[in-house]
N, C-alpha and C. Protein backbone atom coordinates (compact mmCIF):
# COMPACT_ATOMS: atom_id res chain seq x y z
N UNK A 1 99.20 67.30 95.48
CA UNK A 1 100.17 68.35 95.65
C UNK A 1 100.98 68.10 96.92
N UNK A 2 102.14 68.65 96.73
CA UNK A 2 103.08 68.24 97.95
C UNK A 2 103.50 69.53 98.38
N UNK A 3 104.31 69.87 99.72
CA UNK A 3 105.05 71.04 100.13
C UNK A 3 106.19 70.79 100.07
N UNK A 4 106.93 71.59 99.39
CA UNK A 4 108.54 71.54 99.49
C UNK A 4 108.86 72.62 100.65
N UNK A 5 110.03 72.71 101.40
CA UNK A 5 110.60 73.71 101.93
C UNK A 5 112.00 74.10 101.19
N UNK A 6 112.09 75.32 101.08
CA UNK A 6 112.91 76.05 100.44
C UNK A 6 114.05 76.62 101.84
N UNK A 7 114.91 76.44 102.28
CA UNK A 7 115.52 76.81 103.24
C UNK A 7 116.77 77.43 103.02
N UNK A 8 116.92 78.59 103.12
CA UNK A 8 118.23 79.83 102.64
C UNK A 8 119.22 79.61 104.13
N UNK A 9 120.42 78.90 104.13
CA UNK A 9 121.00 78.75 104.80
C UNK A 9 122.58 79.62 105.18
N UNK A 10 123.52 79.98 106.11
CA UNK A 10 124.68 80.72 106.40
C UNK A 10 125.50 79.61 107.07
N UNK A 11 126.37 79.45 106.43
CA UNK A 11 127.92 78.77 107.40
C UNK A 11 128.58 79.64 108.18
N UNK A 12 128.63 78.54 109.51
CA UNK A 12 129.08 79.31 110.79
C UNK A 12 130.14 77.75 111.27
N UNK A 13 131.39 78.74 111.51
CA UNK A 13 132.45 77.97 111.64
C UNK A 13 132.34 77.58 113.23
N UNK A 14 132.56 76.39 113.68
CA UNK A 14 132.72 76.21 114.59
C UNK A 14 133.95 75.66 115.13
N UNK A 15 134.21 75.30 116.28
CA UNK A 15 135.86 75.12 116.50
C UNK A 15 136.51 74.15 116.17
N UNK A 16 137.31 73.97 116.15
CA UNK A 16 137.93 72.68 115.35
C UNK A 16 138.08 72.89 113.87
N UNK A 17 137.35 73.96 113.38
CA UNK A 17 137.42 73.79 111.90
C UNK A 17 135.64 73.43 111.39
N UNK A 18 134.90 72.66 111.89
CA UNK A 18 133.78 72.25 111.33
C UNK A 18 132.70 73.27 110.85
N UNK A 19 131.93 73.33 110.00
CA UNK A 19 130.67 74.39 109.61
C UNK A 19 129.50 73.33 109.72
N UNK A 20 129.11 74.86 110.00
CA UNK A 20 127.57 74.19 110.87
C UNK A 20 126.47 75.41 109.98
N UNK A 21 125.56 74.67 109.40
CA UNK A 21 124.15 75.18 109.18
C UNK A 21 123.79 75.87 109.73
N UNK A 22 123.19 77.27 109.89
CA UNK A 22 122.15 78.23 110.42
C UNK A 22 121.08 78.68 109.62
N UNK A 23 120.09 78.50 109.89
CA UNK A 23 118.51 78.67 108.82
C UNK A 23 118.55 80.44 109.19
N UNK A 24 118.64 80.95 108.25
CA UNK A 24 118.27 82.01 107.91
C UNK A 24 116.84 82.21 108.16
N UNK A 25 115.85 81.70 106.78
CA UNK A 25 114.43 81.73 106.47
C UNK A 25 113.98 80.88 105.61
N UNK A 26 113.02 80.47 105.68
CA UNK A 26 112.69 79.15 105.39
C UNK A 26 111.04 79.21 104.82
N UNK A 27 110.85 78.77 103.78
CA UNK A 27 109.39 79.07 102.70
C UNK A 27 108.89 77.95 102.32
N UNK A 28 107.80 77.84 102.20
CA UNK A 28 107.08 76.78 101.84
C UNK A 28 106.65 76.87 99.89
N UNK A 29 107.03 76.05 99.58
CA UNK A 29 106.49 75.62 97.94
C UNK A 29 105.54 74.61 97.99
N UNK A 30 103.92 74.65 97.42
CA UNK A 30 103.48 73.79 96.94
C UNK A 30 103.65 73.63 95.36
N UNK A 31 103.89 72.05 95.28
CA UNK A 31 103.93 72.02 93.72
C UNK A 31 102.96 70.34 93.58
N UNK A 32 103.31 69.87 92.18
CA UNK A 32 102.79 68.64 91.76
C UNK A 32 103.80 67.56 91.82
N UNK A 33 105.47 68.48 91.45
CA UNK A 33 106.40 67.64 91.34
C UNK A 33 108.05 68.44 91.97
N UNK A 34 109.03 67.84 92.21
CA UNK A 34 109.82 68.30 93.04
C UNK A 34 110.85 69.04 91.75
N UNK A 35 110.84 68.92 90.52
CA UNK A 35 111.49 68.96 89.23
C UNK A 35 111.31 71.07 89.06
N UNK A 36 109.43 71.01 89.58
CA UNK A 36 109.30 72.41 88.96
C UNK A 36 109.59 73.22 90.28
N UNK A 37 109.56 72.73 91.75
CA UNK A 37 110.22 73.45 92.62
C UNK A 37 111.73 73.70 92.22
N UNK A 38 112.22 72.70 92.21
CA UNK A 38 113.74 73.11 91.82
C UNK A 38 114.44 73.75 90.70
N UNK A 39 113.71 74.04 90.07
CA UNK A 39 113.51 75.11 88.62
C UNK A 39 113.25 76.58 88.89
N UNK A 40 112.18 76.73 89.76
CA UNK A 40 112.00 77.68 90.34
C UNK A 40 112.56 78.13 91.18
N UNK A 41 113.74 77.07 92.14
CA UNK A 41 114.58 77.94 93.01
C UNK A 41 115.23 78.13 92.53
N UNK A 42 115.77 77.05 91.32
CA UNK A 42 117.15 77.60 90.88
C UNK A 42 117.25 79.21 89.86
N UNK A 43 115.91 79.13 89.48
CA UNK A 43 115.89 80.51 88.80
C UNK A 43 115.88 81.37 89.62
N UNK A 44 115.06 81.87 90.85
CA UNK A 44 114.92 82.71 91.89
C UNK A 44 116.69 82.74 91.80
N UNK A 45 117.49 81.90 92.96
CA UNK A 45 118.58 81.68 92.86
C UNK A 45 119.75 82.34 92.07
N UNK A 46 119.58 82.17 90.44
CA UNK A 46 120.86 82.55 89.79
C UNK A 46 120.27 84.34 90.00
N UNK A 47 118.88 84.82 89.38
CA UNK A 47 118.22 86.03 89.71
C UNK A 47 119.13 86.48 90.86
N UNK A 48 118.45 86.45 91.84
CA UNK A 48 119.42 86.77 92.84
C UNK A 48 120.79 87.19 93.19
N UNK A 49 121.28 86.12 92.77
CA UNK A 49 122.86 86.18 92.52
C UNK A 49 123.16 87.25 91.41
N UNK A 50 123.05 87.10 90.15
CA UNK A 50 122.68 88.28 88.80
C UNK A 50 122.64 89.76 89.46
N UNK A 51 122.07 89.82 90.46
CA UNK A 51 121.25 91.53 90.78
C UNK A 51 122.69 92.39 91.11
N UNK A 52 122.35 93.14 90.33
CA UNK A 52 123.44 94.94 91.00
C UNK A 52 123.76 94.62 92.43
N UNK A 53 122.66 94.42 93.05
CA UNK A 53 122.38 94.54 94.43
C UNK A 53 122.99 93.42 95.47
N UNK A 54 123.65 92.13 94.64
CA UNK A 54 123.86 91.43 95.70
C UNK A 54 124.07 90.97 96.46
N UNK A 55 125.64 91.46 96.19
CA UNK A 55 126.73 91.95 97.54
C UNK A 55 126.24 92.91 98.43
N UNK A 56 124.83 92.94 98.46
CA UNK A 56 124.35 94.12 99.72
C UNK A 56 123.15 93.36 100.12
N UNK A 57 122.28 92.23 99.77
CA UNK A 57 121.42 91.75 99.72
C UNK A 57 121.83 90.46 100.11
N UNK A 58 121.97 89.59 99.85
CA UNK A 58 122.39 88.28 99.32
C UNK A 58 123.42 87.72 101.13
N UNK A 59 122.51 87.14 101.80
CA UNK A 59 123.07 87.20 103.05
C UNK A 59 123.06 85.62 103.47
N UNK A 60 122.94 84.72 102.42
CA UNK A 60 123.27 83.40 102.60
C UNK A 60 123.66 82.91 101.79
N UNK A 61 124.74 81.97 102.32
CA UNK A 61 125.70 81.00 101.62
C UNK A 61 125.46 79.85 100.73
N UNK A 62 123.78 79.13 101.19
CA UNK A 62 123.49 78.16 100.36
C UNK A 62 121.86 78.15 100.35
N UNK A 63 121.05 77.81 99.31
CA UNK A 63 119.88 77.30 99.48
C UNK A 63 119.18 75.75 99.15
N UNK A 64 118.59 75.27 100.58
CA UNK A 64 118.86 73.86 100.13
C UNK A 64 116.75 73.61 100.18
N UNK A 65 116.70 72.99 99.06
CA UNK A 65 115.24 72.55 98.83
C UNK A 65 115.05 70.75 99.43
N UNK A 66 114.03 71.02 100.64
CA UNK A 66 113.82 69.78 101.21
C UNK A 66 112.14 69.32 101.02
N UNK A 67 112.08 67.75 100.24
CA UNK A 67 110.80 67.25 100.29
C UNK A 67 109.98 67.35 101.24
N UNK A 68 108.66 66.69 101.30
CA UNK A 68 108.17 66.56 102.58
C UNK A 68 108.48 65.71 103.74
N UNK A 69 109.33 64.94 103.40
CA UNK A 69 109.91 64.07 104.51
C UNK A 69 111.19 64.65 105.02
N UNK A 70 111.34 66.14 104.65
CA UNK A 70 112.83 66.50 105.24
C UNK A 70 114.13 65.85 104.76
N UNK A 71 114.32 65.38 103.50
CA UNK A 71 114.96 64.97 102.60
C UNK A 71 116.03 66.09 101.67
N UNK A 72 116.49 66.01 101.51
CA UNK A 72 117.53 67.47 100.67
C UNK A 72 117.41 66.77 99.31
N UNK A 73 116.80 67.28 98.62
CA UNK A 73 116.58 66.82 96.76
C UNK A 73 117.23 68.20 96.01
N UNK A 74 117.96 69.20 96.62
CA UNK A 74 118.65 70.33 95.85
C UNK A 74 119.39 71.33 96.65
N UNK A 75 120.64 71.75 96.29
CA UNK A 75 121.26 72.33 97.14
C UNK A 75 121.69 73.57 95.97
N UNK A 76 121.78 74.61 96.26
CA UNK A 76 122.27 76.07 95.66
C UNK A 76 123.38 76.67 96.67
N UNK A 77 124.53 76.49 96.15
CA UNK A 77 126.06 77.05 96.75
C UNK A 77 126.36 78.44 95.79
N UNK A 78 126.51 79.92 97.12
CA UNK A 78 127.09 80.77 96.27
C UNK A 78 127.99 80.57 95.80
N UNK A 79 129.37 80.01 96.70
CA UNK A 79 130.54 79.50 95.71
C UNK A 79 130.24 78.82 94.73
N UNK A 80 129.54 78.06 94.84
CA UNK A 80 128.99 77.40 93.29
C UNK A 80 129.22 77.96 92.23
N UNK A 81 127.61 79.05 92.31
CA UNK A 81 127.72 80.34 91.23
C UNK A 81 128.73 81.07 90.93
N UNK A 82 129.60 81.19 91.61
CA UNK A 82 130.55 82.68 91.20
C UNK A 82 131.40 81.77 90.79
N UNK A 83 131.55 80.68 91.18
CA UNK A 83 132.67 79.69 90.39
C UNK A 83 132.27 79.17 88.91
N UNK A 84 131.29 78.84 88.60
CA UNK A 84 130.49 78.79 87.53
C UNK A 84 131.03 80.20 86.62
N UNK A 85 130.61 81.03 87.64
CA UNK A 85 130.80 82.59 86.25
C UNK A 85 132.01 82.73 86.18
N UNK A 86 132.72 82.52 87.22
CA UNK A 86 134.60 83.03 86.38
C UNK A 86 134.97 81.69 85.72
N UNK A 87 134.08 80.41 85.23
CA UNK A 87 135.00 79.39 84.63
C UNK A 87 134.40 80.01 83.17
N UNK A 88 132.95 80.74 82.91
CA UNK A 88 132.37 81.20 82.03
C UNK A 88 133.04 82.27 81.59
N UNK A 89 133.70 83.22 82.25
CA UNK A 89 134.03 84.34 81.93
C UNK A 89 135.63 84.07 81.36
N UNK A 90 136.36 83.20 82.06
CA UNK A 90 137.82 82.84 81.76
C UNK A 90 137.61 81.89 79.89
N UNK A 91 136.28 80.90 80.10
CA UNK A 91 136.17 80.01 78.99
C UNK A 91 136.10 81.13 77.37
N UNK A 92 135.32 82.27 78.19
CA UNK A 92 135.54 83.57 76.65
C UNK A 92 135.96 84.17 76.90
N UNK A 93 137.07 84.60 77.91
CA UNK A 93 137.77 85.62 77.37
C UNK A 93 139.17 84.47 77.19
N UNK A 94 139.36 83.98 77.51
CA UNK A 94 140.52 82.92 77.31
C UNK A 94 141.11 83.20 78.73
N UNK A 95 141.86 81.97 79.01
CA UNK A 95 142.50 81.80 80.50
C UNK A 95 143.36 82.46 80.83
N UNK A 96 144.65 83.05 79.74
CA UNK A 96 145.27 83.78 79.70
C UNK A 96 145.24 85.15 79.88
N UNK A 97 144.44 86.06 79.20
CA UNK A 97 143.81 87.10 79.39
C UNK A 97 143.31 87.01 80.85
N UNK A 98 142.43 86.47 81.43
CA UNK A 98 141.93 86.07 82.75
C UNK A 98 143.09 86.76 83.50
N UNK A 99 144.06 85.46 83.49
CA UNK A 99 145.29 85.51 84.59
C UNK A 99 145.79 86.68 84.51
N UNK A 100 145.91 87.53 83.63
CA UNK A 100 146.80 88.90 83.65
C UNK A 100 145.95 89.74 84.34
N UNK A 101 144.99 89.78 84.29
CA UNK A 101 144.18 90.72 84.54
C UNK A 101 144.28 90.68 87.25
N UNK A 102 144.69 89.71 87.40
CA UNK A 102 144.71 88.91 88.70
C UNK A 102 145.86 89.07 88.67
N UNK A 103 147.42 89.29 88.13
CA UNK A 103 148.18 88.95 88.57
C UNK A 103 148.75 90.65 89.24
């Protein structure tokens, strides 16, 4: 069995333009393989995102799953998700409909 770390991260702009990592909170996963950690965050993850609640909850920008050697084998971007759901939501309701609704 191995430990994964699960690390819920916030972008913080720094000058010049650059973003910089800040660890929120940070969890330990034991598993057998790095396949069913990342299954499991990513479900925790979309959950999360999904909830009524999350624009009141939901206080980091990315979650990145690191092996035991401190390796990044998975990264979870909120922009990700919400970009994901309006390409889902535009793909059925049609693009058109979409755009009127924004303009």
């Amino acid at each position: 069995m191995a430990i994964y770390r699960v690390r819920e991260v916030k972008f913080i702009e720094t000058e010049g333009g650059h973003v910089k990592l800040k660890p929120l909170r940070e969890y330990e996963r034991e598993s057998s393989d790095a396949a069913s950690v990342i299954a499991e965050v990513s479900r925790f993850f979309e959950m999360e995102l999904s909830s009524p609640k999350a624009l009141d909850v939901v206080d980091f920008d990315e979650v990145i799953v690191l092996d035991e050697k401190g390796a990044v084998i998975a990264r979870f971007g909120v922009a990700d998700f919400w970009e994901k759901e309006w390409n889902a939501v535009a793909a059925k309701a049609g693009s058109e409909k979409v755009d009127r609704l924004f303009r």
